[in-house]
Protein backbone atom coordinates (compact mmCIF):
# COMPACT_ATOMS: atom_id res chain seq x y z
CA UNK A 1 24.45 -1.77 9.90
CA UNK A 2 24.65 0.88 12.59
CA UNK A 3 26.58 4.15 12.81
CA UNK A 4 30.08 4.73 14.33
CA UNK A 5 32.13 7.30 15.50
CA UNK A 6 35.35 7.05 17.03
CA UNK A 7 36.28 9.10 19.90
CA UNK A 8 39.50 9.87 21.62
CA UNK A 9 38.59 7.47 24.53
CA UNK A 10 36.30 5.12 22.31
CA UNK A 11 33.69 4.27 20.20
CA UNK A 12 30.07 4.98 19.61
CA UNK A 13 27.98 2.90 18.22
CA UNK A 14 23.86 4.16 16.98
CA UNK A 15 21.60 1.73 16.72
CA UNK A 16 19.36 3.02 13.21
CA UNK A 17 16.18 2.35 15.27
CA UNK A 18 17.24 5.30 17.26
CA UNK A 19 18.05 7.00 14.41
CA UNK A 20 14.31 6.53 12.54
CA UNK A 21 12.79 7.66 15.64
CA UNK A 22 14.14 10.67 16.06
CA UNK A 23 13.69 11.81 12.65
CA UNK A 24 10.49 10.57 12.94
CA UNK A 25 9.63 13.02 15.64
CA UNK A 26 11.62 15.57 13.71
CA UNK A 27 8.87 15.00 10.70
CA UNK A 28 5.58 14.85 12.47
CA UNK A 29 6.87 18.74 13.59
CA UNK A 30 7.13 19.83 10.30
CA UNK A 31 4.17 22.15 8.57
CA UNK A 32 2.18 19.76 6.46
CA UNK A 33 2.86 16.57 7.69
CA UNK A 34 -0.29 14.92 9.39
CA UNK A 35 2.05 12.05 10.33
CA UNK A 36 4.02 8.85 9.37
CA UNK A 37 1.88 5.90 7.71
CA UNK A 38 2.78 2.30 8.42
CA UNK A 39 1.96 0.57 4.17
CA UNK A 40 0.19 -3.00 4.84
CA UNK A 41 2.05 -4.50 1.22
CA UNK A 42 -0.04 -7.14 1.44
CA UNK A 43 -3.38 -5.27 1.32
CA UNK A 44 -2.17 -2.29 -0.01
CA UNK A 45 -3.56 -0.40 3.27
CA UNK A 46 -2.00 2.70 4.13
CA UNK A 47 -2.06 3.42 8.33
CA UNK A 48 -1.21 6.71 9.90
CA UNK A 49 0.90 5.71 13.06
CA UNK A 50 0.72 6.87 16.20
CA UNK A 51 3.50 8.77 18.14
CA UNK A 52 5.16 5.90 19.80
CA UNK A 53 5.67 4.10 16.16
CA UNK A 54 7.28 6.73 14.34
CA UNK A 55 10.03 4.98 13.32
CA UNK A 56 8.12 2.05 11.36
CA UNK A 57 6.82 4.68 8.98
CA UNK A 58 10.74 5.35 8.39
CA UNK A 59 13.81 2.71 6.82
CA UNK A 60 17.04 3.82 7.80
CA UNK A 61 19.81 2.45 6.09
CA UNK A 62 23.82 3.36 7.11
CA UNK A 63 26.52 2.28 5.15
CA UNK A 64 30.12 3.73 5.50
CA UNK A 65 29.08 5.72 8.02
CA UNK A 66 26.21 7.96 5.83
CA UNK A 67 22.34 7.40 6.48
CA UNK A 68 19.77 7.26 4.08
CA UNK A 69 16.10 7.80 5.11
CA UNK A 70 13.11 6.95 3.49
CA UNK A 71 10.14 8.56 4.40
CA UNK A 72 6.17 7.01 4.61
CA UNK A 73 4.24 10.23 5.41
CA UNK A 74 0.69 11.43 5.34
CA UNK A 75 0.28 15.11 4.08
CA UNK A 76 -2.43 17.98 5.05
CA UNK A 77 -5.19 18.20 2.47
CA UNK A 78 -4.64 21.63 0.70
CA UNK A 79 -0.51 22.71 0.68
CA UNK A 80 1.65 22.19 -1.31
CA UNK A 81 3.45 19.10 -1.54
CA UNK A 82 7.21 20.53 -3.01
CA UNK A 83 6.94 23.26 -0.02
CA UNK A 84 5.99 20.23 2.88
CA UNK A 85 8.80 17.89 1.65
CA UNK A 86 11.46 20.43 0.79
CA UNK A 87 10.85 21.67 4.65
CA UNK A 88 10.92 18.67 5.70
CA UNK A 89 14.21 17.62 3.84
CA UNK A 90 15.95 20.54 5.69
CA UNK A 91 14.81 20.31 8.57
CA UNK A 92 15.54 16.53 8.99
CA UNK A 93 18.87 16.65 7.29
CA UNK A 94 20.20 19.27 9.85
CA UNK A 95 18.49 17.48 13.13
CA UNK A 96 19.54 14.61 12.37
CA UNK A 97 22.99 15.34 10.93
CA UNK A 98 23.80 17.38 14.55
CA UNK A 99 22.03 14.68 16.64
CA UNK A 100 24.27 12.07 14.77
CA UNK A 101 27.34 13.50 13.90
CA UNK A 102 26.78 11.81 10.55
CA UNK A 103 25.93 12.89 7.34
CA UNK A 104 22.87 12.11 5.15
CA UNK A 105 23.33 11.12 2.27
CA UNK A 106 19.85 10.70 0.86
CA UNK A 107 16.25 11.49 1.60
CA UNK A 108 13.19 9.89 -0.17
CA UNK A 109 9.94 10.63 0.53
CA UNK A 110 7.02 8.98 -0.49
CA UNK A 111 3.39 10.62 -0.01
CA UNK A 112 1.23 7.60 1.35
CA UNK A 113 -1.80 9.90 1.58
CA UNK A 114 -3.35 12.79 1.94
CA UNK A 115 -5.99 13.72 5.23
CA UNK A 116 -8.00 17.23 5.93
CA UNK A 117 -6.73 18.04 9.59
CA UNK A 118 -10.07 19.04 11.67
């Protein structure tokens, strides 16, 4: 489903593909996160994605006009997890909520993996 809002002269209409990648490229600037990982289900393969696929490491789903995210990242070896995603919560919920002019209504993040940056 995508997001609406109605205007005085209309309505807009956001596709949730835009949605994932901006808050994809709201994520991969957040302290911690190495980057978004694409999970093969089949092999169990986890993939860290490159800048132009952000959004397949993300599912966006909108329903009554509120977005919930679901996050596939790859964390820096040595922080702390809590500190990364609870940044990374805030961060993202703001962004997105003033990009959108929608609320979030949920966040879930799931650590695919874990890499030492060089």
């Amino acid at each position: 489903m995508k997001g609406r809002m109605n205007t005085g002269l209309g309505e807009v209409v956001i596709d949730p593909d835009v949605i994932g990648t901006y808050a994809g490229s709201v994520a991969v600037e957040c302290f911690g996160i190495v980057g978004m990982a694409a999970v093969n289900m089949k092999d169990g393969l986890v993939k860290l994605l490159k800048r132009d696929n952000l959004k397949h490491g993300i599912d966006v789903t909108i329903e009554d006009n509120k977005i919930a995210l679901e996050f596939h990242v790859i964390v820096a070896y040595g922080v702390s997890i809590s500190a990364v995603t609870d940044n990374l919560i805030s961060n993202v919920k703001y962004k997105v909520e003033e990009f959108t002019g929608m609320d979030i209504e949920k966040i879930c993040i799931l650590v695919e993996g874990v890499r030492v940056i060089d």
